[in-house]
PDB file of N, CA and C in Angstrom:
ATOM      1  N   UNK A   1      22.404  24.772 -52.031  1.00  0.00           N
ATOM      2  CA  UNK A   1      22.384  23.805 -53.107  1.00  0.00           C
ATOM      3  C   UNK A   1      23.082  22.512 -52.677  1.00  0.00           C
ATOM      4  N   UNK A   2      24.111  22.916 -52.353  1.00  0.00           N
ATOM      5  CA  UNK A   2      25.122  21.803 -51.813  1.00  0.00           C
ATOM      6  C   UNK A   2      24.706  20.837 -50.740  1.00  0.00           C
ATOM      7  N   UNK A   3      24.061  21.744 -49.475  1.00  0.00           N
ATOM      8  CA  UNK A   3      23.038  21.339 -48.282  1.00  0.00           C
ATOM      9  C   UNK A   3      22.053  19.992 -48.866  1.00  0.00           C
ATOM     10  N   UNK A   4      21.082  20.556 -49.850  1.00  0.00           N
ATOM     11  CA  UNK A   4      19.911  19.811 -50.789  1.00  0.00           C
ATOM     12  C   UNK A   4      20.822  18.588 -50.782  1.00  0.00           C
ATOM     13  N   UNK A   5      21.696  18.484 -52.081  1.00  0.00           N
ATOM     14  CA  UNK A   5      22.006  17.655 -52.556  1.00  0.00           C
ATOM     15  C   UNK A   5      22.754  16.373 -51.356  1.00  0.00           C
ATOM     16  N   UNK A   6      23.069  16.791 -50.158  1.00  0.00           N
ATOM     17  CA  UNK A   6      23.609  15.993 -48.977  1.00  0.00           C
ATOM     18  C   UNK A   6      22.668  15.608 -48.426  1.00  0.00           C
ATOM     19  N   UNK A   7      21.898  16.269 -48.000  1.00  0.00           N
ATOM     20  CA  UNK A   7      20.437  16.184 -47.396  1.00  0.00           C
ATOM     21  C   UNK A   7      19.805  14.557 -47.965  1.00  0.00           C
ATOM     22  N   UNK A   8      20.087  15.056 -49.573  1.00  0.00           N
ATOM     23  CA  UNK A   8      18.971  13.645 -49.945  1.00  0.00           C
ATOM     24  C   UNK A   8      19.632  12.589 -50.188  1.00  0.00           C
ATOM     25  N   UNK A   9      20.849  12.454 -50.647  1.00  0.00           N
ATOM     26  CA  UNK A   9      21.746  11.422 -50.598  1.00  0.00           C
ATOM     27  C   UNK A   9      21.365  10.647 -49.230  1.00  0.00           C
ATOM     28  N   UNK A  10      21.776  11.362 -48.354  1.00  0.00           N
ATOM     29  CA  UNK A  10      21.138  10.637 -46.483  1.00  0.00           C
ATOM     30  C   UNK A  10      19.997  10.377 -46.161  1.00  0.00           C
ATOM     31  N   UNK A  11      18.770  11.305 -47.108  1.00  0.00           N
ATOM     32  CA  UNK A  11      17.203  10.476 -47.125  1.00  0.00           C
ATOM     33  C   UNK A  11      17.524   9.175 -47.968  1.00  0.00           C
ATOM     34  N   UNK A  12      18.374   9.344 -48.558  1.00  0.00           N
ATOM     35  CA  UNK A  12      18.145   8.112 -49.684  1.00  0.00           C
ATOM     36  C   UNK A  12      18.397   7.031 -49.309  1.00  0.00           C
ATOM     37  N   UNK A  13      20.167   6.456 -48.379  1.00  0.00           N
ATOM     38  CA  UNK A  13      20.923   5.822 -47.843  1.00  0.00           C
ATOM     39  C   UNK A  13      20.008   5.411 -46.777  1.00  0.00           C
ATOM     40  N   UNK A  14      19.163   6.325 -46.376  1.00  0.00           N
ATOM     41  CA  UNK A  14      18.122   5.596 -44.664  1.00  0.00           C
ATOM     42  C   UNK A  14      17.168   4.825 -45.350  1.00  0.00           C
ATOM     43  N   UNK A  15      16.472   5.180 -46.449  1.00  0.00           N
ATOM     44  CA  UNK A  15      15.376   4.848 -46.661  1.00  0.00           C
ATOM     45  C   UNK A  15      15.937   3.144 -47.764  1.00  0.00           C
ATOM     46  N   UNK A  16      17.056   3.102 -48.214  1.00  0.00           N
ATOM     47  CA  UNK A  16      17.423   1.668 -48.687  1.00  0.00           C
ATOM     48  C   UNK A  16      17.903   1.053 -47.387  1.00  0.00           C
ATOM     49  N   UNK A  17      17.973   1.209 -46.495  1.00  0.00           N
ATOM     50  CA  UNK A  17      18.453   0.444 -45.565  1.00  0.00           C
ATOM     51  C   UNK A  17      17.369   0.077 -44.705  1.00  0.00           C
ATOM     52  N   UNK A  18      16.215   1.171 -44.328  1.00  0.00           N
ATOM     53  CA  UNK A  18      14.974   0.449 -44.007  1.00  0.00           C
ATOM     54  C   UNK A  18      14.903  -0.632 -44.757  1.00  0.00           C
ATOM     55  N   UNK A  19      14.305   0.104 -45.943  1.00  0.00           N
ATOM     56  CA  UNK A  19      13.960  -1.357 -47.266  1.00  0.00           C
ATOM     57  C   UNK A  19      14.995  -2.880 -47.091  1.00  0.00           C
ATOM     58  N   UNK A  20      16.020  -2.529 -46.612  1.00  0.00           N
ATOM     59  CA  UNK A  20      16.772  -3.773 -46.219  1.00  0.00           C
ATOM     60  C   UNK A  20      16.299  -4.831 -44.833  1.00  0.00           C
ATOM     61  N   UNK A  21      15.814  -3.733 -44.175  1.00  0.00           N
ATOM     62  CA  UNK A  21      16.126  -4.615 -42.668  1.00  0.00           C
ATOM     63  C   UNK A  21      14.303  -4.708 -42.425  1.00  0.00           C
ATOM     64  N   UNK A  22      13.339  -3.651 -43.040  1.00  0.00           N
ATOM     65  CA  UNK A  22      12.091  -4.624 -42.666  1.00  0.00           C
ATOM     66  C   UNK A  22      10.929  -4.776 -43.462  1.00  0.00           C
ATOM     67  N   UNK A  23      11.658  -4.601 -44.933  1.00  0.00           N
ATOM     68  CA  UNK A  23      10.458  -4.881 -45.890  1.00  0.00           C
ATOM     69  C   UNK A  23      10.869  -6.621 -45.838  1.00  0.00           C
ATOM     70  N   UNK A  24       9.134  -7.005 -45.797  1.00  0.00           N
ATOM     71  CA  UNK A  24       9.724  -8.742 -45.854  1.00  0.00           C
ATOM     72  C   UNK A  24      10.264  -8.933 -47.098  1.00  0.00           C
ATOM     73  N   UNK A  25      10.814 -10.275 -47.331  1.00  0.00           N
ATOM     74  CA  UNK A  25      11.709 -10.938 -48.106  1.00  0.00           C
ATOM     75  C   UNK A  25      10.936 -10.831 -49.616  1.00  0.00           C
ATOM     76  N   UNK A  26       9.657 -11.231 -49.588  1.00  0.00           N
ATOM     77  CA  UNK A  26       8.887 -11.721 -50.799  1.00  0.00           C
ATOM     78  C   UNK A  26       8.652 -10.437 -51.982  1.00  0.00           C
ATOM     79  N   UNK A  27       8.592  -9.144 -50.428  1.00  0.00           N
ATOM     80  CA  UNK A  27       8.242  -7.895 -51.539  1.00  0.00           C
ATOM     81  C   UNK A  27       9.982  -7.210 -52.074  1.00  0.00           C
ATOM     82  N   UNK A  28      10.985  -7.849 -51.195  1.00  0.00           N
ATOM     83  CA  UNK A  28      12.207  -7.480 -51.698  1.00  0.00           C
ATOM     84  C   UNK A  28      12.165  -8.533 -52.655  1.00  0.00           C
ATOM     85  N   UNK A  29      12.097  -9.571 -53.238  1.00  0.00           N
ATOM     86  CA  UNK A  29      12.361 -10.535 -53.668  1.00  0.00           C
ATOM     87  C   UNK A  29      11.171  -9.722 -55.084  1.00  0.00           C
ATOM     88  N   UNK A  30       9.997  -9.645 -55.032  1.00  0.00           N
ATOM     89  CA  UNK A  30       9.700  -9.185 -56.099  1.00  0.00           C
ATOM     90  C   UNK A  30      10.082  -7.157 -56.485  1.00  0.00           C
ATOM     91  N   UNK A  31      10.878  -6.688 -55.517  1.00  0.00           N
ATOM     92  CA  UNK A  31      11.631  -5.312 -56.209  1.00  0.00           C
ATOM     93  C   UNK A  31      12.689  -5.351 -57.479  1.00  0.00           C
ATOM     94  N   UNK A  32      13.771  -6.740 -56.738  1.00  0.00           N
ATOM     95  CA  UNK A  32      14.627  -6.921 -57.586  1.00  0.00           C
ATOM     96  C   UNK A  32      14.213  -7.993 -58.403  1.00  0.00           C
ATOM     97  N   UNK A  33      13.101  -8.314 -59.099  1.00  0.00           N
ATOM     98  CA  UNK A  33      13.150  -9.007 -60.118  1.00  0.00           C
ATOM     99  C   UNK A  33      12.031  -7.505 -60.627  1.00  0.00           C
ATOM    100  N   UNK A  34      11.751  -6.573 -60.476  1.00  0.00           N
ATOM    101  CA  UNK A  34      10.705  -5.387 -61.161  1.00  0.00           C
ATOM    102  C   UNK A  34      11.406  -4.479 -61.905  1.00  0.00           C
ATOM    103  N   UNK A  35      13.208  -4.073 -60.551  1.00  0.00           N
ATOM    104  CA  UNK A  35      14.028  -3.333 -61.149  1.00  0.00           C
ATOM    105  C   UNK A  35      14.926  -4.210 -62.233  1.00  0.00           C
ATOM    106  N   UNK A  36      14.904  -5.582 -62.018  1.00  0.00           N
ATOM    107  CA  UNK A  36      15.813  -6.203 -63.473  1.00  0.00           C
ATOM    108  C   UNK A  36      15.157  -5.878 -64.380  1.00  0.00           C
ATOM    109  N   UNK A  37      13.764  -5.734 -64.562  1.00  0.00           N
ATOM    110  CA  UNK A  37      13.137  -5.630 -65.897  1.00  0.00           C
ATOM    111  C   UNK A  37      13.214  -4.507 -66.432  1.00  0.00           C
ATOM    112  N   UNK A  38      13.796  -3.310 -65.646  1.00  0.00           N
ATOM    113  CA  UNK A  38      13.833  -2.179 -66.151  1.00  0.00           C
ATOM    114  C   UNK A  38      15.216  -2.043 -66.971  1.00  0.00           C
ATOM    115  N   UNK A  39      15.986  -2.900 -66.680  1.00  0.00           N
ATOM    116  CA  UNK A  39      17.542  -2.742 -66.925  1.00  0.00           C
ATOM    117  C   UNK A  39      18.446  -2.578 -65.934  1.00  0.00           C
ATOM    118  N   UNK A  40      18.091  -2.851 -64.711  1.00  0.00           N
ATOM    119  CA  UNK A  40      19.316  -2.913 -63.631  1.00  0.00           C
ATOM    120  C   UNK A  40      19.570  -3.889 -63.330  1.00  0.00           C
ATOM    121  N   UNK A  41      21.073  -4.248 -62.699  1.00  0.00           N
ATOM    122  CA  UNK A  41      21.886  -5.591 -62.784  1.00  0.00           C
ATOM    123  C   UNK A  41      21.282  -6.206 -61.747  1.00  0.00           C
ATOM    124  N   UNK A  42      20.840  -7.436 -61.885  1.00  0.00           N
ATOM    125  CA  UNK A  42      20.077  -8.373 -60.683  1.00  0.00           C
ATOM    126  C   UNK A  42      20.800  -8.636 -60.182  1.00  0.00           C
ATOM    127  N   UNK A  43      21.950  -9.404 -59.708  1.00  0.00           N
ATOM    128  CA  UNK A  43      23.117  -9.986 -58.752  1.00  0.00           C
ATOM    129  C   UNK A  43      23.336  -8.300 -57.671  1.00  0.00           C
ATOM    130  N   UNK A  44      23.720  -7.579 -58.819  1.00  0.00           N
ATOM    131  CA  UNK A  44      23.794  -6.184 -57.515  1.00  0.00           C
ATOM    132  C   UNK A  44      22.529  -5.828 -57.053  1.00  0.00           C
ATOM    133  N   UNK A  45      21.431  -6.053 -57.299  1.00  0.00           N
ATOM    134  CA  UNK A  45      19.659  -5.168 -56.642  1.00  0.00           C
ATOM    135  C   UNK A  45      20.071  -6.778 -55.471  1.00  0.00           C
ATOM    136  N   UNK A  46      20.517  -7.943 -56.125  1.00  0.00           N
ATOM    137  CA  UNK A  46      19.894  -9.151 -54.682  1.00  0.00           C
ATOM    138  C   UNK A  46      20.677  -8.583 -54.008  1.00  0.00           C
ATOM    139  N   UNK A  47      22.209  -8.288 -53.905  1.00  0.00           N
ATOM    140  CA  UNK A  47      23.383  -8.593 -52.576  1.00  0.00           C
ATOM    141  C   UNK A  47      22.710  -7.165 -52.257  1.00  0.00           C
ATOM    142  N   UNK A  48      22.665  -6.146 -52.865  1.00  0.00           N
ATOM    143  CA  UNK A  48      21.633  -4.910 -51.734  1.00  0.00           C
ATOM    144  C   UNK A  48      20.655  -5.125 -51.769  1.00  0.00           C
ATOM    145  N   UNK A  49      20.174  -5.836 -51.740  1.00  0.00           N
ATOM    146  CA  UNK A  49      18.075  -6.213 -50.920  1.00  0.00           C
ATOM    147  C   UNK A  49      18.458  -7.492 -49.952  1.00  0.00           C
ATOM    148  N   UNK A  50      19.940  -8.017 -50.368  1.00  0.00           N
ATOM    149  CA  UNK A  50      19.843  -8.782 -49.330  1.00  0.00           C
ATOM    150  C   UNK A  50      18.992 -10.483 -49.901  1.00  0.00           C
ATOM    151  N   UNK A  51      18.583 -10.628 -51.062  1.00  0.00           N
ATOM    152  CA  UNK A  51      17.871 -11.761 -51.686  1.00  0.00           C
ATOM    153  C   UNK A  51      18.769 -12.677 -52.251  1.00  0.00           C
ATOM    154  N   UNK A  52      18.367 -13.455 -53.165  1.00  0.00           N
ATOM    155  CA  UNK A  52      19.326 -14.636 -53.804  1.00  0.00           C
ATOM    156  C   UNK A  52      18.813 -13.728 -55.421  1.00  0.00           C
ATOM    157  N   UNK A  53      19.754 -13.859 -56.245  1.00  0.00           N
ATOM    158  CA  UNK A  53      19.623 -13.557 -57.283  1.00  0.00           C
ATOM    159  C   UNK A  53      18.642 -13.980 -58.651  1.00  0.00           C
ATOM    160  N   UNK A  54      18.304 -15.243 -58.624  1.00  0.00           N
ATOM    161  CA  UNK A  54      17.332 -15.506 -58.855  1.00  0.00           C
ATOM    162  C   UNK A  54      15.794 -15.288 -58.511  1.00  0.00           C
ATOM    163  N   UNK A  55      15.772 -14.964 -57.228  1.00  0.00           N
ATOM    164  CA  UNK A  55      14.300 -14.933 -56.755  1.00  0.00           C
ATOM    165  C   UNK A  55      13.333 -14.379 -57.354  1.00  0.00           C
ATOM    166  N   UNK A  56      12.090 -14.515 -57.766  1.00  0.00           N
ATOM    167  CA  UNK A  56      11.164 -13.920 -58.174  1.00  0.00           C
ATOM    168  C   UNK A  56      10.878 -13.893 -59.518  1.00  0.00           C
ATOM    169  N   UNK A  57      11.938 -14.423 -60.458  1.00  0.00           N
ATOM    170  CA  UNK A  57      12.193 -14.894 -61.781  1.00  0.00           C
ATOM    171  C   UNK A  57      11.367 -15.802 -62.134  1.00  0.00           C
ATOM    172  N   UNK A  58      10.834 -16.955 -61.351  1.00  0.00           N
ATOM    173  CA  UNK A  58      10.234 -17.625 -61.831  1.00  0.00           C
ATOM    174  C   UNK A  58      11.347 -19.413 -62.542  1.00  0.00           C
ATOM    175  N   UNK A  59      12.461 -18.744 -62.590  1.00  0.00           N
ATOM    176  CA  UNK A  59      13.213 -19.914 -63.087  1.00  0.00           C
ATOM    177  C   UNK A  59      13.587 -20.752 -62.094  1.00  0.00           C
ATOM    178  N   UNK A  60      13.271 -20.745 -61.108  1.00  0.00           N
ATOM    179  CA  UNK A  60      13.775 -21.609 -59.938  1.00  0.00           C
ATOM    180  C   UNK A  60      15.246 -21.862 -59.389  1.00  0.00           C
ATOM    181  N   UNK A  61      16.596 -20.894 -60.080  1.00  0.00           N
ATOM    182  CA  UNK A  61      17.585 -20.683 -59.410  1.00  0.00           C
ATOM    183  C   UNK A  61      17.702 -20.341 -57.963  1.00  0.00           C
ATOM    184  N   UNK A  62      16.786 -19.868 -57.310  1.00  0.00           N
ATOM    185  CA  UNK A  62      17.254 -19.360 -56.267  1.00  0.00           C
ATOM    186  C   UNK A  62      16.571 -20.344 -54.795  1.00  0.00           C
ATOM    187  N   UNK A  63      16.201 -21.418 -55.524  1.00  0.00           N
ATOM    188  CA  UNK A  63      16.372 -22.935 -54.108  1.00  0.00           C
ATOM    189  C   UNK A  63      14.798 -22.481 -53.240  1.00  0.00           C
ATOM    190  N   UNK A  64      14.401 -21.394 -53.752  1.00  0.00           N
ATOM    191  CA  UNK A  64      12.820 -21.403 -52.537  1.00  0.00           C
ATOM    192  C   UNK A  64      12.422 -22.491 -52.605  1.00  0.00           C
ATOM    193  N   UNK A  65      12.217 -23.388 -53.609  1.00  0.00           N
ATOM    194  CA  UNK A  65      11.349 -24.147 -53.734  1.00  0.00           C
ATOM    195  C   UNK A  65      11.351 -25.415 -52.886  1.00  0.00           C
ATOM    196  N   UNK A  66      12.951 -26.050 -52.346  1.00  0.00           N
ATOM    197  CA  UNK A  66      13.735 -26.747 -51.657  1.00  0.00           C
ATOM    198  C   UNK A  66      12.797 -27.254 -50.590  1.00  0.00           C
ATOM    199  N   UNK A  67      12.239 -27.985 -50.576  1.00  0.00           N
ATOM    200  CA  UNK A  67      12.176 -28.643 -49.430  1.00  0.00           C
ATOM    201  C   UNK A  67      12.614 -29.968 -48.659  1.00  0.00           C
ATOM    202  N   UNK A  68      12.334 -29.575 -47.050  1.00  0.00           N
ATOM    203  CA  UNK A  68      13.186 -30.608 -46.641  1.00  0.00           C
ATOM    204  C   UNK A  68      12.456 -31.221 -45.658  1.00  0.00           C
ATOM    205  N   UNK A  69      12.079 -32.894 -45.972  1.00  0.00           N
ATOM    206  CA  UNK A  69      11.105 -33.984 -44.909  1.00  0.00           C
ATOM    207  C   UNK A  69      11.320 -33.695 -43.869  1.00  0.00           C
ATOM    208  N   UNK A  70      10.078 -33.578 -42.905  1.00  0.00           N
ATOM    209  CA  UNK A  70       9.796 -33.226 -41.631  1.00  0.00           C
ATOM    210  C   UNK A  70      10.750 -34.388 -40.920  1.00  0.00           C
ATOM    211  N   UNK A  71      10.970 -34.472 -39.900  1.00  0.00           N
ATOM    212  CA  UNK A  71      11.840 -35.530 -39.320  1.00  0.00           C
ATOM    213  C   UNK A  71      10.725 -36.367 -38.753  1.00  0.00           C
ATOM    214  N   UNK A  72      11.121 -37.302 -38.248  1.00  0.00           N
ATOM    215  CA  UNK A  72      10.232 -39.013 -38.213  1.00  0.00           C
ATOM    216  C   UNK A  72      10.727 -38.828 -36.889  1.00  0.00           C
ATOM    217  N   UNK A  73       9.210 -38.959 -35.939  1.00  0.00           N
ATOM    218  CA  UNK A  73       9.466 -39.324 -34.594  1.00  0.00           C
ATOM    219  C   UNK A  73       9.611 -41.009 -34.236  1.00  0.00           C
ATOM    220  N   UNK A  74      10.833 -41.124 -33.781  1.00  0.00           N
ATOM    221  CA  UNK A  74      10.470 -42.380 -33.363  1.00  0.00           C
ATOM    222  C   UNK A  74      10.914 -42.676 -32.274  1.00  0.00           C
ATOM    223  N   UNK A  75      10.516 -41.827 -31.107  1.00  0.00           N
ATOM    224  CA  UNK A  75      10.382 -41.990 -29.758  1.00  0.00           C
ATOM    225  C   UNK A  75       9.177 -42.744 -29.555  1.00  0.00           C
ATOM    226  N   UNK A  76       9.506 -43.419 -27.969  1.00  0.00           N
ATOM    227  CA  UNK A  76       8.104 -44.193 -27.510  1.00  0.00           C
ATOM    228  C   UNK A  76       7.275 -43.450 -26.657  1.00  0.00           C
ATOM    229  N   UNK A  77       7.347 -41.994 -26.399  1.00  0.00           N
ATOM    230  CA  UNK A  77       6.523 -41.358 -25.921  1.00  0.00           C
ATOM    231  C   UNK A  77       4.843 -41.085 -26.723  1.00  0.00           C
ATOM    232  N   UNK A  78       5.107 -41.239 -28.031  1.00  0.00           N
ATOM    233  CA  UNK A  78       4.234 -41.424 -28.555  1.00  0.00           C
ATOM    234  C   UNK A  78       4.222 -39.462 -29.672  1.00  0.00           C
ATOM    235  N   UNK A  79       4.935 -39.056 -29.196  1.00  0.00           N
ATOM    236  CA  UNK A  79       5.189 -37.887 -30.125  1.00  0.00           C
ATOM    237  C   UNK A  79       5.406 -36.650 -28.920  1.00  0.00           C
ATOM    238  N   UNK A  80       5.499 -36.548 -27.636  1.00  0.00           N
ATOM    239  CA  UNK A  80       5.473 -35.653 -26.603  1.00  0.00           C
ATOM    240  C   UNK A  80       6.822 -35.520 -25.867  1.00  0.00           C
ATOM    241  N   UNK A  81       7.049 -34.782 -26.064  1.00  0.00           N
ATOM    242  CA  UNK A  81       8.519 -34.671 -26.154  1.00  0.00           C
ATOM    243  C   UNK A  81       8.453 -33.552 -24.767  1.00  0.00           C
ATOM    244  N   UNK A  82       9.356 -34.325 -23.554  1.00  0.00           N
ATOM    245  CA  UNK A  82       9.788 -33.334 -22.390  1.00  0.00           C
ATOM    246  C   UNK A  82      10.493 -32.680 -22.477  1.00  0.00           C
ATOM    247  N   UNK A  83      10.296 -31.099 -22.328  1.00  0.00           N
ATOM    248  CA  UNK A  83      11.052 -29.845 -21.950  1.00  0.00           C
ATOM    249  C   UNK A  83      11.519 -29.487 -20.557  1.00  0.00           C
ATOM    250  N   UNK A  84      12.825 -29.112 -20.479  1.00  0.00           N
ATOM    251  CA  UNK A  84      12.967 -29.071 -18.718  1.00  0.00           C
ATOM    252  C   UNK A  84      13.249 -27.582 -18.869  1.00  0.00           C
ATOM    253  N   UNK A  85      12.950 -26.520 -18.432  1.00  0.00           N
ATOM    254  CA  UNK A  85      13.249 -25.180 -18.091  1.00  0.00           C
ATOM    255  C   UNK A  85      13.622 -24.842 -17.061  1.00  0.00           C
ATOM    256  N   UNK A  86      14.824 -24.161 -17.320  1.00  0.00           N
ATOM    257  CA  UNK A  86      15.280 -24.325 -16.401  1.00  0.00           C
ATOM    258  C   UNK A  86      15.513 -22.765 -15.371  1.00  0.00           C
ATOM    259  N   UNK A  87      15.189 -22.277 -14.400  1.00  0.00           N
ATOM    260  CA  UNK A  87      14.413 -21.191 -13.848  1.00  0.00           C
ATOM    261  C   UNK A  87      15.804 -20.296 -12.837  1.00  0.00           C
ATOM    262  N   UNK A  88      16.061 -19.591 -13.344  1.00  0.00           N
ATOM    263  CA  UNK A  88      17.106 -19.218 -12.137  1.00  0.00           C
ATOM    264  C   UNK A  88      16.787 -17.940 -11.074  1.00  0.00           C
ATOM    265  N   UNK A  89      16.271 -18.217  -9.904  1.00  0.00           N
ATOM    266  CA  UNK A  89      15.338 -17.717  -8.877  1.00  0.00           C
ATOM    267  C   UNK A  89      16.930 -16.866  -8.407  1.00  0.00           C
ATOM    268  N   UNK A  90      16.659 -15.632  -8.350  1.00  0.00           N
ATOM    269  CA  UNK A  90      17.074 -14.347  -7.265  1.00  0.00           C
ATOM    270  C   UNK A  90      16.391 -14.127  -6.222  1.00  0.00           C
ATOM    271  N   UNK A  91      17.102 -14.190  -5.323  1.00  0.00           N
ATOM    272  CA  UNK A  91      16.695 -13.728  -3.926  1.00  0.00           C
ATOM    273  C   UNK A  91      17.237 -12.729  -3.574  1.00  0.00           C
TER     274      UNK A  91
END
């Protein structure tokens, strides 16, 4: 009995921590706004999913929406920008 009940606690603990590290953001982002609607505390489902607390609400607290102007080339290369790589050969 005791075994069971340890057993799944540790299925449980692996399987939220997958859900942490490689469900993408958008489907964590819409879990914890699915489980707020049920009655669980949103600030605690974001800091364990790892989201902003707002997300997925729809109210725009949580800054997705933020954007930020591409930067302005104003080099005279004409937009081509040199990369030097740099190669470190073993012999």
């Amino acid at each position: 009995m005791w075994q069971e009940l340890i057993v799944t606690l540790i299925v449980i603990a692996a399987l939220l921590q997958a859900c942490r590290k490689w469900l993408p953001a958008a489907l964590r982002q819409r879990m914890v706004y699915a489980l707020s609607k049920k009655g669980f505390d949103r600030d605690r489902l974001a800091k364990l999913f790892k989201v902003q607390s707002g997300c997925g609400s729809g109210c725009g607290s949580c800054g997705s929406c933020d954007t930020t102007p591409a930067p302005i080339d104003t080099s005279d290369d004409g937009g081509a920008r040199r990369r030097v790589i740099m190669l470190n050969v073993q012999r």
